[in-house]
C-alpha atoms as a PDB file:
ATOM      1  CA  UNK A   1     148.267-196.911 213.040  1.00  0.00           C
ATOM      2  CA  UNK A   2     149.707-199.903 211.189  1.00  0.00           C
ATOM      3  CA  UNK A   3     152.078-197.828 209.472  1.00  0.00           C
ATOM      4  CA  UNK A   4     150.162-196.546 206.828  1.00  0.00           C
ATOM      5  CA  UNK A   5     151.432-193.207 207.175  1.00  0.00           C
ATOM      6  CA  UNK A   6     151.666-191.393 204.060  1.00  0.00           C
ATOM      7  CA  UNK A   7     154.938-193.152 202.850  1.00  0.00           C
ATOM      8  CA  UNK A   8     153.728-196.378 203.552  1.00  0.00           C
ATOM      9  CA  UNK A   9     152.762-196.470 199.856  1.00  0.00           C
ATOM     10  CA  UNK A  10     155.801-195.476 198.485  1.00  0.00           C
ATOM     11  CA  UNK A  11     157.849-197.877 200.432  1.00  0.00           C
ATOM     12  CA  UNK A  12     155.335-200.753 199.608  1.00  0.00           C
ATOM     13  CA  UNK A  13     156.194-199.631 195.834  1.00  0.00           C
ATOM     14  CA  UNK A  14     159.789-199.400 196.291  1.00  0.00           C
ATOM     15  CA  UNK A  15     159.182-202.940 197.855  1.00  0.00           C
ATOM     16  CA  UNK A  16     158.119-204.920 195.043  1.00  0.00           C
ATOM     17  CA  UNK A  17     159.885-203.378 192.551  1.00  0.00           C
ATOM     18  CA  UNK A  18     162.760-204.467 193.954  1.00  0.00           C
ATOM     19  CA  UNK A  19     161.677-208.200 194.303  1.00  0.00           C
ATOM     20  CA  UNK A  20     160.360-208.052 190.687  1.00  0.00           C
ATOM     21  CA  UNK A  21     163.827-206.864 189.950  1.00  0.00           C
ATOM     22  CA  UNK A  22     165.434-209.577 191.897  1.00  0.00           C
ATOM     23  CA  UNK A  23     163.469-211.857 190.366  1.00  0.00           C
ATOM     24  CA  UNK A  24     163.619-210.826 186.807  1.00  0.00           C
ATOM     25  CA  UNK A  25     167.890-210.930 187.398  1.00  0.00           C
ATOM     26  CA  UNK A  26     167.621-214.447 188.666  1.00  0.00           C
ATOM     27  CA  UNK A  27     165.588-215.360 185.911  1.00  0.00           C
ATOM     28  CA  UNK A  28     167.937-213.997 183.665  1.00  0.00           C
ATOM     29  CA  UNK A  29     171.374-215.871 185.372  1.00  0.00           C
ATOM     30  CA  UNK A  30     169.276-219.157 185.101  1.00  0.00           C
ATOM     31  CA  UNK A  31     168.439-218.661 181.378  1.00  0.00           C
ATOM     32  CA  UNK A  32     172.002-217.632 180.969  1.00  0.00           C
ATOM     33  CA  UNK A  33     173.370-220.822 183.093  1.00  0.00           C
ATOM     34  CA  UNK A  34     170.842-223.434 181.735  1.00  0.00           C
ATOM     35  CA  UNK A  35     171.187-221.854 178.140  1.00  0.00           C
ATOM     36  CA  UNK A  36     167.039-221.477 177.890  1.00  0.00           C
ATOM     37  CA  UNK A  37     165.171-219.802 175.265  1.00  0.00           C
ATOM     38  CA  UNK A  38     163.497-216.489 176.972  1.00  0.00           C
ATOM     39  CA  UNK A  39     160.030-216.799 178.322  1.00  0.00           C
ATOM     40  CA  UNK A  40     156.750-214.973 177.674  1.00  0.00           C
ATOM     41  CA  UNK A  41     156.170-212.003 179.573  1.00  0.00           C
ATOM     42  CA  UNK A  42     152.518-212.860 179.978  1.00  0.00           C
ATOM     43  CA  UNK A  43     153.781-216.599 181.072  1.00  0.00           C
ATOM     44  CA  UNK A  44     150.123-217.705 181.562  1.00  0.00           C
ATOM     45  CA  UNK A  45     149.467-217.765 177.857  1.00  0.00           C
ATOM     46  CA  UNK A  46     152.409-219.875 177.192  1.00  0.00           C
ATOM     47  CA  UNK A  47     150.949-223.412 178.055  1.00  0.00           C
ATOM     48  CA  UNK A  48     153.890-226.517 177.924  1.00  0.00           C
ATOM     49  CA  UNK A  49     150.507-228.408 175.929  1.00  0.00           C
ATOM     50  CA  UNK A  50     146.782-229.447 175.956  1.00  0.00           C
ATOM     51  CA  UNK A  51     147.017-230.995 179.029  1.00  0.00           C
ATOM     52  CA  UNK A  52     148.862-227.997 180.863  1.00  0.00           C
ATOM     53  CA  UNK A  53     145.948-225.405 179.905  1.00  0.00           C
ATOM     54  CA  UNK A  54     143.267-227.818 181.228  1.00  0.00           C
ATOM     55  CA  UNK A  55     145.063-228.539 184.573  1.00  0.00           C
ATOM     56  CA  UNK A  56     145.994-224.388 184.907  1.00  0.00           C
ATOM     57  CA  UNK A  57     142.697-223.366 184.262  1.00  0.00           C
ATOM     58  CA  UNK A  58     141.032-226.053 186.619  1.00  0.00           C
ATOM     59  CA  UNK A  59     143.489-225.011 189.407  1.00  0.00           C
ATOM     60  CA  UNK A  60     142.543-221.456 188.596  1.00  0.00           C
ATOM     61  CA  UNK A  61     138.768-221.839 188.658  1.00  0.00           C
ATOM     62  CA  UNK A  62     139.077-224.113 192.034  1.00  0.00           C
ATOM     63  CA  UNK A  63     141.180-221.226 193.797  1.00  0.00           C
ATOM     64  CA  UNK A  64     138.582-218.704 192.586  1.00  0.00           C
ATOM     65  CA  UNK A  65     135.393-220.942 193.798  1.00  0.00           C
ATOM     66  CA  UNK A  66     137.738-221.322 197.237  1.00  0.00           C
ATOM     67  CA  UNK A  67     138.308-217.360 197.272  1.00  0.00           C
ATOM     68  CA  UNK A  68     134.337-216.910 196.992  1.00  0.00           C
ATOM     69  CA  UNK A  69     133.235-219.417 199.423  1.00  0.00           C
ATOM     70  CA  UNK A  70     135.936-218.466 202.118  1.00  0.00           C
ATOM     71  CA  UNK A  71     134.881-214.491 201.842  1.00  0.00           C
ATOM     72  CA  UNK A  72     130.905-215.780 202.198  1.00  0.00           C
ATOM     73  CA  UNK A  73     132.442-218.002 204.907  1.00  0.00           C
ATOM     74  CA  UNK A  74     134.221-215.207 206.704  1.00  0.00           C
ATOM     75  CA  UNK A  75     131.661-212.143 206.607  1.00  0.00           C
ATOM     76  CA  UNK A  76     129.196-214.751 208.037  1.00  0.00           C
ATOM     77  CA  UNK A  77     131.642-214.929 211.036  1.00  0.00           C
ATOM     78  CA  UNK A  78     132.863-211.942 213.347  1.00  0.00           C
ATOM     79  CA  UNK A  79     135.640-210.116 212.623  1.00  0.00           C
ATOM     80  CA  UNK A  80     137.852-211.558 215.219  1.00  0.00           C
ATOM     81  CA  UNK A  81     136.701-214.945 214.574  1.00  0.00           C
ATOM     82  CA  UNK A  82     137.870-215.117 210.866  1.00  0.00           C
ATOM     83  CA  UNK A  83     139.540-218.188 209.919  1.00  0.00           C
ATOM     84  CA  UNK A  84     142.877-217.230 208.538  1.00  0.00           C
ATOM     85  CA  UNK A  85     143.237-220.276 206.235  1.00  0.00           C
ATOM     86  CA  UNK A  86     140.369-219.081 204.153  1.00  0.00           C
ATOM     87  CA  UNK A  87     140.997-215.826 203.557  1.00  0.00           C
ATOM     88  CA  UNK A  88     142.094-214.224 200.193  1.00  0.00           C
ATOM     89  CA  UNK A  89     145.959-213.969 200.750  1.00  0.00           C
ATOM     90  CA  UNK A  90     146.083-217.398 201.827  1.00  0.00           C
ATOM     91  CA  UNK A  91     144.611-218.797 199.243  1.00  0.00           C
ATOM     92  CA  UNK A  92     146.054-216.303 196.578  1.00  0.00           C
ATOM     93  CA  UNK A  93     149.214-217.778 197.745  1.00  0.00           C
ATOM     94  CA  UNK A  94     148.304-221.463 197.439  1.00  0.00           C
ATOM     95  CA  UNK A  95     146.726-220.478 193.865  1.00  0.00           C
ATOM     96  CA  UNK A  96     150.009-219.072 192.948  1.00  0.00           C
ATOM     97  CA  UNK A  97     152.083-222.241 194.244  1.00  0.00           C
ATOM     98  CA  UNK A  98     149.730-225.227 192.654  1.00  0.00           C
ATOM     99  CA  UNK A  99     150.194-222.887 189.556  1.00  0.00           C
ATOM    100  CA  UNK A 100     153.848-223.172 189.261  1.00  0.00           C
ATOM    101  CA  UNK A 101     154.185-226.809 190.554  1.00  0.00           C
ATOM    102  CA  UNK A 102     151.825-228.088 187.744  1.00  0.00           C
ATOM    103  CA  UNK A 103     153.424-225.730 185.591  1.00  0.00           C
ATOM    104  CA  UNK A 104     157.319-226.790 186.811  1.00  0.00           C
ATOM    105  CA  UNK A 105     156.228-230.825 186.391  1.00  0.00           C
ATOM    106  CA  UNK A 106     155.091-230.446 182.929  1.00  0.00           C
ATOM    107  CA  UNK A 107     158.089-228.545 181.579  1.00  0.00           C
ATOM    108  CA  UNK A 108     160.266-232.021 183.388  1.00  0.00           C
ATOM    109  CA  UNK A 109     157.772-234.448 181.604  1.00  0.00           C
ATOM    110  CA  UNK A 110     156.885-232.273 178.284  1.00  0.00           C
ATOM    111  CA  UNK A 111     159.168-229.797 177.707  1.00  0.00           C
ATOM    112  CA  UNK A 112     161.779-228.970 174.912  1.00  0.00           C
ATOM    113  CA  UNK A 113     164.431-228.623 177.344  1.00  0.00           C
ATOM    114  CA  UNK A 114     165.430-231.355 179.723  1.00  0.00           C
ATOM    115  CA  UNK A 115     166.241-227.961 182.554  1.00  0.00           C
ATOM    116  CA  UNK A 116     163.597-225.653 181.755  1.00  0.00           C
ATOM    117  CA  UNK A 117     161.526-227.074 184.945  1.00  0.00           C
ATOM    118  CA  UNK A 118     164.492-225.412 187.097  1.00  0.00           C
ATOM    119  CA  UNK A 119     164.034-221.953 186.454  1.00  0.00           C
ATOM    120  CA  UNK A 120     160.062-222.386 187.317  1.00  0.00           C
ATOM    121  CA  UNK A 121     161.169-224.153 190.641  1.00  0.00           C
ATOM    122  CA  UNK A 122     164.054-221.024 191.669  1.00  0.00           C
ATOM    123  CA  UNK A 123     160.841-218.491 191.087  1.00  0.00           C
ATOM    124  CA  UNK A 124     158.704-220.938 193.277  1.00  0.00           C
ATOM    125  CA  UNK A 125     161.207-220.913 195.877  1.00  0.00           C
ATOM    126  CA  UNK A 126     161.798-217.108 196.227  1.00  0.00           C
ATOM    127  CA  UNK A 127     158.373-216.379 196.109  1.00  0.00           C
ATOM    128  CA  UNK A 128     157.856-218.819 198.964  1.00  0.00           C
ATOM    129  CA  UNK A 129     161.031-217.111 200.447  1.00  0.00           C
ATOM    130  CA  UNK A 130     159.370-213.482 199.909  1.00  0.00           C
ATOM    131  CA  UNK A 131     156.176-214.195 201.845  1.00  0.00           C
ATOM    132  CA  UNK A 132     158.501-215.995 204.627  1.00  0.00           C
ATOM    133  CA  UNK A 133     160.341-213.167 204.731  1.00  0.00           C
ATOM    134  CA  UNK A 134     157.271-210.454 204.680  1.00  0.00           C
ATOM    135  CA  UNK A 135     155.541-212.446 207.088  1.00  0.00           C
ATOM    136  CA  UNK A 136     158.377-213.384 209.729  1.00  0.00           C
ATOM    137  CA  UNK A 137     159.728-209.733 209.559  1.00  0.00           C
ATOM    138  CA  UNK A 138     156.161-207.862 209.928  1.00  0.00           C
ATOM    139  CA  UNK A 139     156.583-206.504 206.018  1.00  0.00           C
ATOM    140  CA  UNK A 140     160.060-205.640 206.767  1.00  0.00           C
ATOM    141  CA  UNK A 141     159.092-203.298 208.870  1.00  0.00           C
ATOM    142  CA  UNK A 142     156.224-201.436 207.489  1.00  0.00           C
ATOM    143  CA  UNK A 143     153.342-202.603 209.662  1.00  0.00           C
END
């Protein structure tokens, strides 16, 4: 049913492995072609300023409120009357987006390195390009 056969985990772990691989490469050949200083690992404790933290951390609050209301929202409801555009993925993924936009237009206005904001905005775009892809192709096959 749904795939989740006993290798269902294993492939799901080969799966994002492989993207995080992808996108660690990509990072890499846009440091290398921009000639940017490596990043943090742990990239949310490495603010551009002041004003960066406060604007992360009210985007992160907001998608955690919005994760907590749309679950109350949806158990209220049935289960095939849930309202997709409140439910935890969806809003995971918006979280993740707003994250990286405010993060990718304070690196053009603040940061040290006029082309810094480009590498944010090629993660942004194969992360969108991931979910496309995991969504159009029914998890590549898995479900």
């Amino acid at each position: 049913m749904y795939g989740l056969d006993g290798i269902f985990l294993l492939k799901t772990v080969v799966l994002v492995a492989a993207f995080l691989i992808f996108m660690i490469l990509i990072e890499i050949i846009m440091r290398k072609w921009f000639k940017l200083n490596k990043r943090n690992l742990f990239r949310s404790a490495a603010y551009v300023n002041e004003t960066h933290r406060k604007i992360d951390w009210s985007i992160r609050g907001l998608g955690i409120a919005g994760m907590i209301l749309g679950f109350i929202i949806n158990s209220m409801r049935g289960f095939d009357d849930r309202l997709w555009y409140i439910e935890p993925w969806t809003i995971l993924f918006l979280l993740v987006l707003s994250t990286e936009t405010a993060r990718a237009v304070m690196e053009k206005k603040h940061a040290h390195h006029p082309r810094q904001y480009l590498s944010t905005i090629s993660q942004i775009l194969l992360i969108i390009m991931l979910c496309v892809s995991l969504y159009v192709t029914d998890f590549f096959g898995l479900l």
